[in-house]
ModelCIF file with pLDDT and N, C-alpha, C, O atoms, coordinates in Angstrom:
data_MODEL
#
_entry.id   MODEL 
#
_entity.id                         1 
_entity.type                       polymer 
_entity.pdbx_number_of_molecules   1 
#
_entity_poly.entity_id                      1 
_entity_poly.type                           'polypeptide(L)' 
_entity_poly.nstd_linkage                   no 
_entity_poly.nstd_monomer                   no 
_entity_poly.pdbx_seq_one_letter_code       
;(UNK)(UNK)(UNK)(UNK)(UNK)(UNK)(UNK)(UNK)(UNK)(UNK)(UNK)(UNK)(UNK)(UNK)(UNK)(UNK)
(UNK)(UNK)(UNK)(UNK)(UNK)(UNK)(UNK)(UNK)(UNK)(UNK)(UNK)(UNK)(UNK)(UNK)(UNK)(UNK)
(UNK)(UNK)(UNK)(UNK)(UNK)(UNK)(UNK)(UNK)(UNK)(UNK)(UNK)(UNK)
;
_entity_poly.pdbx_seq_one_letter_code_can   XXXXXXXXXXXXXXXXXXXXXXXXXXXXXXXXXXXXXXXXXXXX 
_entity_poly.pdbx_strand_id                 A 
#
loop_
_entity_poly_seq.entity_id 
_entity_poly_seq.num 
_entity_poly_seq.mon_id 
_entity_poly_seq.hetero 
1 1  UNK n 
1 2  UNK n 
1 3  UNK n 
1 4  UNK n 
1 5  UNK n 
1 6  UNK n 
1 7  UNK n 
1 8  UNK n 
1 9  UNK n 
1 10 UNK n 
1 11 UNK n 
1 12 UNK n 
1 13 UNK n 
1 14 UNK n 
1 15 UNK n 
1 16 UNK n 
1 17 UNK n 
1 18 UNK n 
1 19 UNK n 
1 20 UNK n 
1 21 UNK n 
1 22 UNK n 
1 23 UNK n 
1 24 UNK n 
1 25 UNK n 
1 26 UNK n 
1 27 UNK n 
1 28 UNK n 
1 29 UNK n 
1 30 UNK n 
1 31 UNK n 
1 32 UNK n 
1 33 UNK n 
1 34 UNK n 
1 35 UNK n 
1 36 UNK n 
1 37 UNK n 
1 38 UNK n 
1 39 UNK n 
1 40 UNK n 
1 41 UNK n 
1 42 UNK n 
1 43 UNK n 
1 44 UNK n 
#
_struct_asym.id          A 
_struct_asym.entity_id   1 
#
loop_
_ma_qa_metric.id 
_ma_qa_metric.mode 
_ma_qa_metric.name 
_ma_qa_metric.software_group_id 
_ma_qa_metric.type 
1 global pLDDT . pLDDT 
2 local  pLDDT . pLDDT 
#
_ma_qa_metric_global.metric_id      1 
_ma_qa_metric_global.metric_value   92.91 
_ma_qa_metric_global.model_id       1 
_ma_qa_metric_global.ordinal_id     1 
#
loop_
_ma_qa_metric_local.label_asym_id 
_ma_qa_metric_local.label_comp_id 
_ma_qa_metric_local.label_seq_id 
_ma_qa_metric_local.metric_id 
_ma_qa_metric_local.metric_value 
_ma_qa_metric_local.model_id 
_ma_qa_metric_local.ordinal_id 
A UNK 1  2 94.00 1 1  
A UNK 2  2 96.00 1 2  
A UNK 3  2 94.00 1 3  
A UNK 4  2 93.00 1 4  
A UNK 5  2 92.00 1 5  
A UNK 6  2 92.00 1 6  
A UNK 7  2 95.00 1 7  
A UNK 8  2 96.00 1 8  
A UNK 9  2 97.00 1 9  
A UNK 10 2 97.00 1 10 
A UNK 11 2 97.00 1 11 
A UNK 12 2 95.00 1 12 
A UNK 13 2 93.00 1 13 
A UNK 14 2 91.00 1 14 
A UNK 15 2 88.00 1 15 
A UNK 16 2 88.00 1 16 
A UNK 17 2 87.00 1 17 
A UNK 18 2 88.00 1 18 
A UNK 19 2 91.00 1 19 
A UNK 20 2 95.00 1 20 
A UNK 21 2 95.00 1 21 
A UNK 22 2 96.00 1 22 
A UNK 23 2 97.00 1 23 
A UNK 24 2 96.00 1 24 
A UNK 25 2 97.00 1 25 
A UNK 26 2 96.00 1 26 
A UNK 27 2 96.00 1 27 
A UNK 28 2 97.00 1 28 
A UNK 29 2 96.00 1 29 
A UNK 30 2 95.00 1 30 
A UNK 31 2 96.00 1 31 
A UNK 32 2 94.00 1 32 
A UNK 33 2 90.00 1 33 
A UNK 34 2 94.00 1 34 
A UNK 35 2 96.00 1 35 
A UNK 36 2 97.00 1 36 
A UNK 37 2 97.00 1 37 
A UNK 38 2 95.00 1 38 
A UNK 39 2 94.00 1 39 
A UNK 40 2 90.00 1 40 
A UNK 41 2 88.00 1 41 
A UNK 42 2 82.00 1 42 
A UNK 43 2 80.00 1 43 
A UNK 44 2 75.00 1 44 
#
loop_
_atom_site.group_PDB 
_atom_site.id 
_atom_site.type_symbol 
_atom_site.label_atom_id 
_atom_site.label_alt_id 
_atom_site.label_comp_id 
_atom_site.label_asym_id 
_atom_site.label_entity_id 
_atom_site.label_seq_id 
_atom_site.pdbx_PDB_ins_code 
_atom_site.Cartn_x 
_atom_site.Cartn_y 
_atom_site.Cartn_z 
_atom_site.occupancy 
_atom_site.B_iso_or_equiv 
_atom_site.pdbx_formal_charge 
_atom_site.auth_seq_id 
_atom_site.auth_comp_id 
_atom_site.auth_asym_id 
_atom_site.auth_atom_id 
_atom_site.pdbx_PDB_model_num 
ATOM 1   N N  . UNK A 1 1  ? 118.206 46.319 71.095 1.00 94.00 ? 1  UNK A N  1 
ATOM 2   C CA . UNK A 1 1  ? 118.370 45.490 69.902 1.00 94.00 ? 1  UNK A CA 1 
ATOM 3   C C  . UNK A 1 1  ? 118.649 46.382 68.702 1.00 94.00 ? 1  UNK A C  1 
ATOM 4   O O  . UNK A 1 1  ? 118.303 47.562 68.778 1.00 94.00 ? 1  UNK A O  1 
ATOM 5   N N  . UNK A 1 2  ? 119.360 45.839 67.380 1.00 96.00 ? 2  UNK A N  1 
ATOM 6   C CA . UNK A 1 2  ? 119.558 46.969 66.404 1.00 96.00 ? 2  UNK A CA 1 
ATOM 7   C C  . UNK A 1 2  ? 118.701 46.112 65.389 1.00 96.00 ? 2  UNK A C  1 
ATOM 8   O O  . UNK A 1 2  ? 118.842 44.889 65.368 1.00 96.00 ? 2  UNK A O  1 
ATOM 9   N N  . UNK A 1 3  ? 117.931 46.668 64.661 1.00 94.00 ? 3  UNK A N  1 
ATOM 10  C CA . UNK A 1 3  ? 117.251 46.189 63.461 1.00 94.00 ? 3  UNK A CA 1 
ATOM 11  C C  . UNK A 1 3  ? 118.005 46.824 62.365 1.00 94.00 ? 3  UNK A C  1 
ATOM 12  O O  . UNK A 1 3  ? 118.215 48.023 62.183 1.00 94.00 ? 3  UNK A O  1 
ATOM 13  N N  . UNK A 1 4  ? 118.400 45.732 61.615 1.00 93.00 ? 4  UNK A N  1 
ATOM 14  C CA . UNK A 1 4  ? 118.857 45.911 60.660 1.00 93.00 ? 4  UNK A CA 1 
ATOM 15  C C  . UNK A 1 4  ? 118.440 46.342 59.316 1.00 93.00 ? 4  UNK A C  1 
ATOM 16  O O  . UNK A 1 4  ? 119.238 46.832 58.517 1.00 93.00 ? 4  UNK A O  1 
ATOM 17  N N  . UNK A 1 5  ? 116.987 46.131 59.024 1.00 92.00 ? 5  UNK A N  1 
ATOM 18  C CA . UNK A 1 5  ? 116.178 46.555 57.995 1.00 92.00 ? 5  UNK A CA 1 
ATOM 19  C C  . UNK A 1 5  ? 116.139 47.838 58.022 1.00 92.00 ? 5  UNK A C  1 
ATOM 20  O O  . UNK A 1 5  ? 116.138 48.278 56.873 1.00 92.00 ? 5  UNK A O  1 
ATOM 21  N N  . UNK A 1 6  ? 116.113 48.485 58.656 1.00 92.00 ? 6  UNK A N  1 
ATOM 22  C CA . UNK A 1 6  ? 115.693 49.941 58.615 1.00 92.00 ? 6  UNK A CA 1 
ATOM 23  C C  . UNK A 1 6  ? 116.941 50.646 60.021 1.00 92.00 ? 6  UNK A C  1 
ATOM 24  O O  . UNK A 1 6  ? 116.566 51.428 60.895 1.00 92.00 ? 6  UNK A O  1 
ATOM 25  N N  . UNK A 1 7  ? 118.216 50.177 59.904 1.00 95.00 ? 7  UNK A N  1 
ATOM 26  C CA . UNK A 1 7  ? 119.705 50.436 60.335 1.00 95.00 ? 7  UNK A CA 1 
ATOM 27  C C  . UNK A 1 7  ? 119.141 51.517 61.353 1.00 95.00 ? 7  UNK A C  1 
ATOM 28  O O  . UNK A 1 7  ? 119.114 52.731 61.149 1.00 95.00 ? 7  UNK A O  1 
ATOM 29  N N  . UNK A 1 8  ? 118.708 50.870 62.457 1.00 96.00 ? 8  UNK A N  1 
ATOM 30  C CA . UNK A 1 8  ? 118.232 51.417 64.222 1.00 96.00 ? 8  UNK A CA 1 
ATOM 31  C C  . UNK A 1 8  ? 118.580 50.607 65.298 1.00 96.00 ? 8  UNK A C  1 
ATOM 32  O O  . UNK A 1 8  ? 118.423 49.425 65.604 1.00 96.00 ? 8  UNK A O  1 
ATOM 33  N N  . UNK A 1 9  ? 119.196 51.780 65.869 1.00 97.00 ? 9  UNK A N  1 
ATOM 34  C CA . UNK A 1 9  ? 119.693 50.480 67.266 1.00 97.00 ? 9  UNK A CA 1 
ATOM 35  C C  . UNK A 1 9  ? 118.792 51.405 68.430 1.00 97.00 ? 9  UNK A C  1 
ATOM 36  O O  . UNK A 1 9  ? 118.852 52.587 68.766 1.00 97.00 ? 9  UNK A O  1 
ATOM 37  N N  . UNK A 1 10 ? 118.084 50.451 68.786 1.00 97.00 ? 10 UNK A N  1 
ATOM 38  C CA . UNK A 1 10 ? 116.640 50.880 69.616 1.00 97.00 ? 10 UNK A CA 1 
ATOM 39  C C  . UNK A 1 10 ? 116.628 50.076 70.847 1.00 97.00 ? 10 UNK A C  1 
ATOM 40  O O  . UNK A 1 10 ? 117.472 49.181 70.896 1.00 97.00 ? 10 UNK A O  1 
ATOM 41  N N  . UNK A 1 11 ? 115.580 50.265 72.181 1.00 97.00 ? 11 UNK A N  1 
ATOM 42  C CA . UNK A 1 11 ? 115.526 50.187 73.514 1.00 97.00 ? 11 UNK A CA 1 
ATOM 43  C C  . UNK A 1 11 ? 114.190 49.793 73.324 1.00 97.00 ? 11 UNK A C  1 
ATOM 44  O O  . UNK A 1 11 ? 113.537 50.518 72.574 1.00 97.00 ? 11 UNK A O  1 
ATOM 45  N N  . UNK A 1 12 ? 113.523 48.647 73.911 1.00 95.00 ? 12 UNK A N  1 
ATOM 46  C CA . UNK A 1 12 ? 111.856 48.798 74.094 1.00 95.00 ? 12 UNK A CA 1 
ATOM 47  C C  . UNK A 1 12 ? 111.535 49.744 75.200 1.00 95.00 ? 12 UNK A C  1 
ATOM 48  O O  . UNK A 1 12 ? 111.999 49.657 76.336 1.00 95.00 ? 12 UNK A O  1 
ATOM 49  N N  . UNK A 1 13 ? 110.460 50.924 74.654 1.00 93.00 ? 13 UNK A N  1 
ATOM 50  C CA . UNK A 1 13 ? 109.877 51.687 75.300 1.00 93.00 ? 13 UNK A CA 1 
ATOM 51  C C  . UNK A 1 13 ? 108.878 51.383 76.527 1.00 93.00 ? 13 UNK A C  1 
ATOM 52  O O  . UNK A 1 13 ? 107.815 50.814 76.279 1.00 93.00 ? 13 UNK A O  1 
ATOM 53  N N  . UNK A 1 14 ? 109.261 51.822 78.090 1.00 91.00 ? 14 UNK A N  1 
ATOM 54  C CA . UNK A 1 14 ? 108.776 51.179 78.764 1.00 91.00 ? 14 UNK A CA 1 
ATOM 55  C C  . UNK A 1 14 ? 107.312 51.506 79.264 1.00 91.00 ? 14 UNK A C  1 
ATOM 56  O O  . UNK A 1 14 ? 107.118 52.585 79.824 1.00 91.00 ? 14 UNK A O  1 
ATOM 57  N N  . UNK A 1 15 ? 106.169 50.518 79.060 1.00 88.00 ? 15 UNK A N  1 
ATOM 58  C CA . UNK A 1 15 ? 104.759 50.817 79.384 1.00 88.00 ? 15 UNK A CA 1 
ATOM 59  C C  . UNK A 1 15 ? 104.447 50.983 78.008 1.00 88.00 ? 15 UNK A C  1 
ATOM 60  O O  . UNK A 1 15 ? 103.250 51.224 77.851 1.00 88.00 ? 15 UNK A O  1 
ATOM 61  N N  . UNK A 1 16 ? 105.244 50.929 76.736 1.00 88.00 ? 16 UNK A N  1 
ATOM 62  C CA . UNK A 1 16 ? 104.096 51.552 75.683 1.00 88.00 ? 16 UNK A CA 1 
ATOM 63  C C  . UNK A 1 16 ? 104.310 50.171 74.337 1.00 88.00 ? 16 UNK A C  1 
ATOM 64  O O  . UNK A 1 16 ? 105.353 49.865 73.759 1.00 88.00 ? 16 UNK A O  1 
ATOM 65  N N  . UNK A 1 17 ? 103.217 49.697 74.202 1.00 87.00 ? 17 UNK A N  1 
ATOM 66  C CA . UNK A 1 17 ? 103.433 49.314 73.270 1.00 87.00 ? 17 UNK A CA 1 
ATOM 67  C C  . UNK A 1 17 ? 103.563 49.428 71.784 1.00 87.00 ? 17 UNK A C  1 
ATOM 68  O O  . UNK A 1 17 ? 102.782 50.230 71.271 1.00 87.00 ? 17 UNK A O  1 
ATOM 69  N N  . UNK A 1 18 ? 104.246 48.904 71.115 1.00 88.00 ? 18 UNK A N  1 
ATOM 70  C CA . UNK A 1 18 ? 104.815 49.095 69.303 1.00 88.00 ? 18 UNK A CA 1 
ATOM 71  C C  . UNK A 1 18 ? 105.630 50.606 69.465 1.00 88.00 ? 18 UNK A C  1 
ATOM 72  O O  . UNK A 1 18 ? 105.944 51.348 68.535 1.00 88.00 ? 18 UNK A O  1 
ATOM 73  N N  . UNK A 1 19 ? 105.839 50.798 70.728 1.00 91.00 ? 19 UNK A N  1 
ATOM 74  C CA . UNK A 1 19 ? 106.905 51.880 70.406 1.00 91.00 ? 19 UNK A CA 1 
ATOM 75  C C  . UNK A 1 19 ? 108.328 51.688 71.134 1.00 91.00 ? 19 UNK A C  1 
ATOM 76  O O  . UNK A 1 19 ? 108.318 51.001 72.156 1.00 91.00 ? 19 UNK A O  1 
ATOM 77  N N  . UNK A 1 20 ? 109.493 52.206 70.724 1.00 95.00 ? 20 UNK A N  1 
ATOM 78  C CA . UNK A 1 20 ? 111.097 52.439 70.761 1.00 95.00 ? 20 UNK A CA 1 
ATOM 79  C C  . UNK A 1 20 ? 111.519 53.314 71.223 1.00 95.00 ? 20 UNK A C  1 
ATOM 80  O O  . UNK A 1 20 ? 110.846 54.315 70.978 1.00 95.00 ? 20 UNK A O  1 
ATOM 81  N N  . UNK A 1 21 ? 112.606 53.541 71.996 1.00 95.00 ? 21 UNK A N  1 
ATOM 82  C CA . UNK A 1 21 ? 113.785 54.713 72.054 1.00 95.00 ? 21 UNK A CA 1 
ATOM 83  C C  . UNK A 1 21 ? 114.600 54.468 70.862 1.00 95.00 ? 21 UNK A C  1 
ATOM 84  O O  . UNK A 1 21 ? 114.647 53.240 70.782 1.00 95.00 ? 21 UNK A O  1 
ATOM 85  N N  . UNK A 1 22 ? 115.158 54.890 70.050 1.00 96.00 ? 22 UNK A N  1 
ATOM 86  C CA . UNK A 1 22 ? 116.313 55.073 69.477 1.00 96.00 ? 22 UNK A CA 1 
ATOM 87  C C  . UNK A 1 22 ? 117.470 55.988 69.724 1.00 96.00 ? 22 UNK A C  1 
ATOM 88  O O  . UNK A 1 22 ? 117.305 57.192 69.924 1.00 96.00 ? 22 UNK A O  1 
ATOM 89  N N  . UNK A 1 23 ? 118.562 55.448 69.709 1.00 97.00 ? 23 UNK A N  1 
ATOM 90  C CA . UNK A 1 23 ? 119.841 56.072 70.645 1.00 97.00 ? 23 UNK A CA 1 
ATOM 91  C C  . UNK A 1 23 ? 120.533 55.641 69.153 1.00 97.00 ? 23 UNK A C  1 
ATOM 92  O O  . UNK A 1 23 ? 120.124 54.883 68.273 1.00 97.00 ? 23 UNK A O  1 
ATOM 93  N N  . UNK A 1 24 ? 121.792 56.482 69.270 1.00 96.00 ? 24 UNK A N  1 
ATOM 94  C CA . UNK A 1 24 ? 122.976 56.391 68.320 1.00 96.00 ? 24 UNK A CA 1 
ATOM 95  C C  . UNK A 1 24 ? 124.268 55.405 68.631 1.00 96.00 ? 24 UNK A C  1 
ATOM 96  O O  . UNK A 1 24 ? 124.739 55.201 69.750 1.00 96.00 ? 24 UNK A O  1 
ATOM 97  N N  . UNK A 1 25 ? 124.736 54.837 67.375 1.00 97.00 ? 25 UNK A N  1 
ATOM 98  C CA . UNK A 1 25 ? 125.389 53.681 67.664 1.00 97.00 ? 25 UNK A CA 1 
ATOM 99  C C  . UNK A 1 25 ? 126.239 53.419 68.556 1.00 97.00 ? 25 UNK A C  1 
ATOM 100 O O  . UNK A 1 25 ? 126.565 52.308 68.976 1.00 97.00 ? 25 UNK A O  1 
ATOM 101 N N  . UNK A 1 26 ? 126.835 55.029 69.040 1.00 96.00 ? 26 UNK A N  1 
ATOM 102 C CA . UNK A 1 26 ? 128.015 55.321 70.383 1.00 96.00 ? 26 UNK A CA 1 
ATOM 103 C C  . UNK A 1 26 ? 127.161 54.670 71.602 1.00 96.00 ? 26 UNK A C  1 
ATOM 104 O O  . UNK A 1 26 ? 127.517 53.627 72.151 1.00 96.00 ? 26 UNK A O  1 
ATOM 105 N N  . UNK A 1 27 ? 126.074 55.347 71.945 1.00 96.00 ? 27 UNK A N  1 
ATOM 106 C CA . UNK A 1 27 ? 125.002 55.405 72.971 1.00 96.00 ? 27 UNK A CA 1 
ATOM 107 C C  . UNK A 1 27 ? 125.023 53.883 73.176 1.00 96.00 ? 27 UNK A C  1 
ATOM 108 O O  . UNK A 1 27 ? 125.486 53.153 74.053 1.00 96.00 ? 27 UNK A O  1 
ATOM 109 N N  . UNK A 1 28 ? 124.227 53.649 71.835 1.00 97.00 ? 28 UNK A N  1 
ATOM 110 C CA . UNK A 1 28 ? 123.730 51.862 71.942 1.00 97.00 ? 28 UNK A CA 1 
ATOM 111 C C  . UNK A 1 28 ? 124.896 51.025 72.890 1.00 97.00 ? 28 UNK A C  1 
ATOM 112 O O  . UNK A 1 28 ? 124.593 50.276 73.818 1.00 97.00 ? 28 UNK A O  1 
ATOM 113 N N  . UNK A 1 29 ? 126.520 51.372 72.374 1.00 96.00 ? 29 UNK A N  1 
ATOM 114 C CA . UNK A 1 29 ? 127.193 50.260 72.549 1.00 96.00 ? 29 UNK A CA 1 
ATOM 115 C C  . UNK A 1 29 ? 127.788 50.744 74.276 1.00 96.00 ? 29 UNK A C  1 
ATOM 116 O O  . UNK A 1 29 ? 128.682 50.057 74.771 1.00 96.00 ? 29 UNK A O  1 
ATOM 117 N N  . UNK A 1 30 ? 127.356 51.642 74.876 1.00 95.00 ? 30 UNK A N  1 
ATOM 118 C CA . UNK A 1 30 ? 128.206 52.019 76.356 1.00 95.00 ? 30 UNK A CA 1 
ATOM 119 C C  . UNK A 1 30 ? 126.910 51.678 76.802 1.00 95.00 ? 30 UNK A C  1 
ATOM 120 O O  . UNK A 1 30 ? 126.907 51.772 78.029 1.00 95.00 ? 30 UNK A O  1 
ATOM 121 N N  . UNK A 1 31 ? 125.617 51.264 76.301 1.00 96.00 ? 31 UNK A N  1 
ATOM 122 C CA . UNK A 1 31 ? 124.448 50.994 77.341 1.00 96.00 ? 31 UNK A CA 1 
ATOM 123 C C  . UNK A 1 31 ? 124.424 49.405 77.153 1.00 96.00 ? 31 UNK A C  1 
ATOM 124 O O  . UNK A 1 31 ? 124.306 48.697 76.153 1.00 96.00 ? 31 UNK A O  1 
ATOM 125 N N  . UNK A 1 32 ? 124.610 49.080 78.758 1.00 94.00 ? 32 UNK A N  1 
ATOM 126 C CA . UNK A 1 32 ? 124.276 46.957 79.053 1.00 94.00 ? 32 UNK A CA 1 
ATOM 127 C C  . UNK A 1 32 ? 123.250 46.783 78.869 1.00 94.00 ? 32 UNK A C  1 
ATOM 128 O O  . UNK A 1 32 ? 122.313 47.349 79.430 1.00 94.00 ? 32 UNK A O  1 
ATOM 129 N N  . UNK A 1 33 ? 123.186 45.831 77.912 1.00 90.00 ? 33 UNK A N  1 
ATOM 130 C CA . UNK A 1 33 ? 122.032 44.821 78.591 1.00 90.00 ? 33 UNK A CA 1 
ATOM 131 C C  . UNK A 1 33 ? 121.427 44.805 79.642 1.00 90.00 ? 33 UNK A C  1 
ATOM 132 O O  . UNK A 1 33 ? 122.013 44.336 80.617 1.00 90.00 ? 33 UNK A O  1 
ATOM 133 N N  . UNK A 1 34 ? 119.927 45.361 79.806 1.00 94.00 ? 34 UNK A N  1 
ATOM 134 C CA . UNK A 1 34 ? 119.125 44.963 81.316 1.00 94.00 ? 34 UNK A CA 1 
ATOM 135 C C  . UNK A 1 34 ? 120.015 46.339 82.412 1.00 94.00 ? 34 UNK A C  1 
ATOM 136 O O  . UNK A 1 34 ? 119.719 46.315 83.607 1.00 94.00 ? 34 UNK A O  1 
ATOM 137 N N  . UNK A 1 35 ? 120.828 47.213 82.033 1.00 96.00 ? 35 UNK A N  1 
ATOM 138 C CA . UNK A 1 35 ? 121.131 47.948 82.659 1.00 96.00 ? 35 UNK A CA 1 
ATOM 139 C C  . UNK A 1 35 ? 120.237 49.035 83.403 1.00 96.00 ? 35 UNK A C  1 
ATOM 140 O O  . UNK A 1 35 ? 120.733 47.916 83.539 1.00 96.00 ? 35 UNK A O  1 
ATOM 141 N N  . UNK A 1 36 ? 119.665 49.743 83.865 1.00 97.00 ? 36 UNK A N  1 
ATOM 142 C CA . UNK A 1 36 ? 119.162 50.681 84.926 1.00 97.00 ? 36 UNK A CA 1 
ATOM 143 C C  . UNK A 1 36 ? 119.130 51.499 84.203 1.00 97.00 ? 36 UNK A C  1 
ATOM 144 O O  . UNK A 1 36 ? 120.315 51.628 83.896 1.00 97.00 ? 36 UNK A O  1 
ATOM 145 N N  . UNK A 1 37 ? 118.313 52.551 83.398 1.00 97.00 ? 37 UNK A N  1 
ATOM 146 C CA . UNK A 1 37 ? 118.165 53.802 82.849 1.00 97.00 ? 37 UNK A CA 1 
ATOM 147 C C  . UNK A 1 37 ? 117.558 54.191 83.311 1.00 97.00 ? 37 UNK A C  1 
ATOM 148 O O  . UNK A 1 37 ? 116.968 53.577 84.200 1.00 97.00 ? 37 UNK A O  1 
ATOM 149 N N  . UNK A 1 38 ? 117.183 55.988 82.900 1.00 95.00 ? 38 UNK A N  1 
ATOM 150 C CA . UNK A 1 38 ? 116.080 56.801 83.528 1.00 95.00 ? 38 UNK A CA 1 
ATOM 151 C C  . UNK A 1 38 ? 116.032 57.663 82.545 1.00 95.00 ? 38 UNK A C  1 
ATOM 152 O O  . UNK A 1 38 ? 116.880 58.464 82.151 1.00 95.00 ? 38 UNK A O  1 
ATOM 153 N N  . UNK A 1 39 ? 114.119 57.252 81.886 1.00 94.00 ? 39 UNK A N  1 
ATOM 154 C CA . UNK A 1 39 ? 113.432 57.796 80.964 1.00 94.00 ? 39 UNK A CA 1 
ATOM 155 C C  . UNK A 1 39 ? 113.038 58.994 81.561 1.00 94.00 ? 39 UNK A C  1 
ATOM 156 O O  . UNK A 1 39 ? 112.437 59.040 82.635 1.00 94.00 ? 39 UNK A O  1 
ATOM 157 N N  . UNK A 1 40 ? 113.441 60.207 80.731 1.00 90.00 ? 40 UNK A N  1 
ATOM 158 C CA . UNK A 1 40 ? 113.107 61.456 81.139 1.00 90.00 ? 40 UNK A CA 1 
ATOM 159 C C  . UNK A 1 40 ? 112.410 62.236 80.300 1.00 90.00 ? 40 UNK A C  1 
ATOM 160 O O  . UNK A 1 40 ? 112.831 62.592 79.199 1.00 90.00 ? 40 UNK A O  1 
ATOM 161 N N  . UNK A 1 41 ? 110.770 62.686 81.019 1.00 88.00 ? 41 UNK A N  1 
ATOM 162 C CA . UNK A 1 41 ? 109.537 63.652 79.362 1.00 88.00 ? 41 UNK A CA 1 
ATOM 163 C C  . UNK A 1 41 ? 109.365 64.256 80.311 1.00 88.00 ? 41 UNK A C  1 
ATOM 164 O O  . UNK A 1 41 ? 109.730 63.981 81.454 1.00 88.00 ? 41 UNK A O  1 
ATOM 165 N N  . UNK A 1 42 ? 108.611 65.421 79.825 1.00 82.00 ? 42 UNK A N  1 
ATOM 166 C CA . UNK A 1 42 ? 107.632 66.137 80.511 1.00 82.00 ? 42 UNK A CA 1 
ATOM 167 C C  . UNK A 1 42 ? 106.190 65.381 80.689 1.00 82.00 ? 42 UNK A C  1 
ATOM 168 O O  . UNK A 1 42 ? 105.576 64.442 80.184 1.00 82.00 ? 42 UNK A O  1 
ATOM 169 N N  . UNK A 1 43 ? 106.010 66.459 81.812 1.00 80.00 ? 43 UNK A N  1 
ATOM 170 C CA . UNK A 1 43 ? 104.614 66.113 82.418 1.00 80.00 ? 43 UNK A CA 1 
ATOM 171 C C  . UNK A 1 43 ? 103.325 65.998 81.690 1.00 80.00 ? 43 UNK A C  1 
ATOM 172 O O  . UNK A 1 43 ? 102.540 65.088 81.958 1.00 80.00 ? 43 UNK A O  1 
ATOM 173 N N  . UNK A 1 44 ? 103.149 66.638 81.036 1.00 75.00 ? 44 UNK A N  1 
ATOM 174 C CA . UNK A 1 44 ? 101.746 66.813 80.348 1.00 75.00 ? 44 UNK A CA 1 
ATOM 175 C C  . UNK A 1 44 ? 102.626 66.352 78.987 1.00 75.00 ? 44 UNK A C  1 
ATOM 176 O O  . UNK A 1 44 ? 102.069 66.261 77.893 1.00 75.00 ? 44 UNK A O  1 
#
């Protein structure tokens, strides 16, 4: 979704609540809807 108040085009973060990915407007628009990603952190 992009929120417009504060000009972010963001992903709900999965498992965490009140938090986002934010990606750049290129990113935002080549990623579908409900599409298949893979969140990548370190371990600890």
């Amino acid at each position: 979704f992009y929120h417009a108040l504060v000009n972010k085009y963001l992903l709900d973060y999965p498992g965490k609540e009140h938090m986002y990915i934010e990606v750049s407007p290129d990113d935002f628009n080549i990623i579908g809807d409900s599409e298949t990603l893979y969140l990548i952190t370190p371990i600890i």
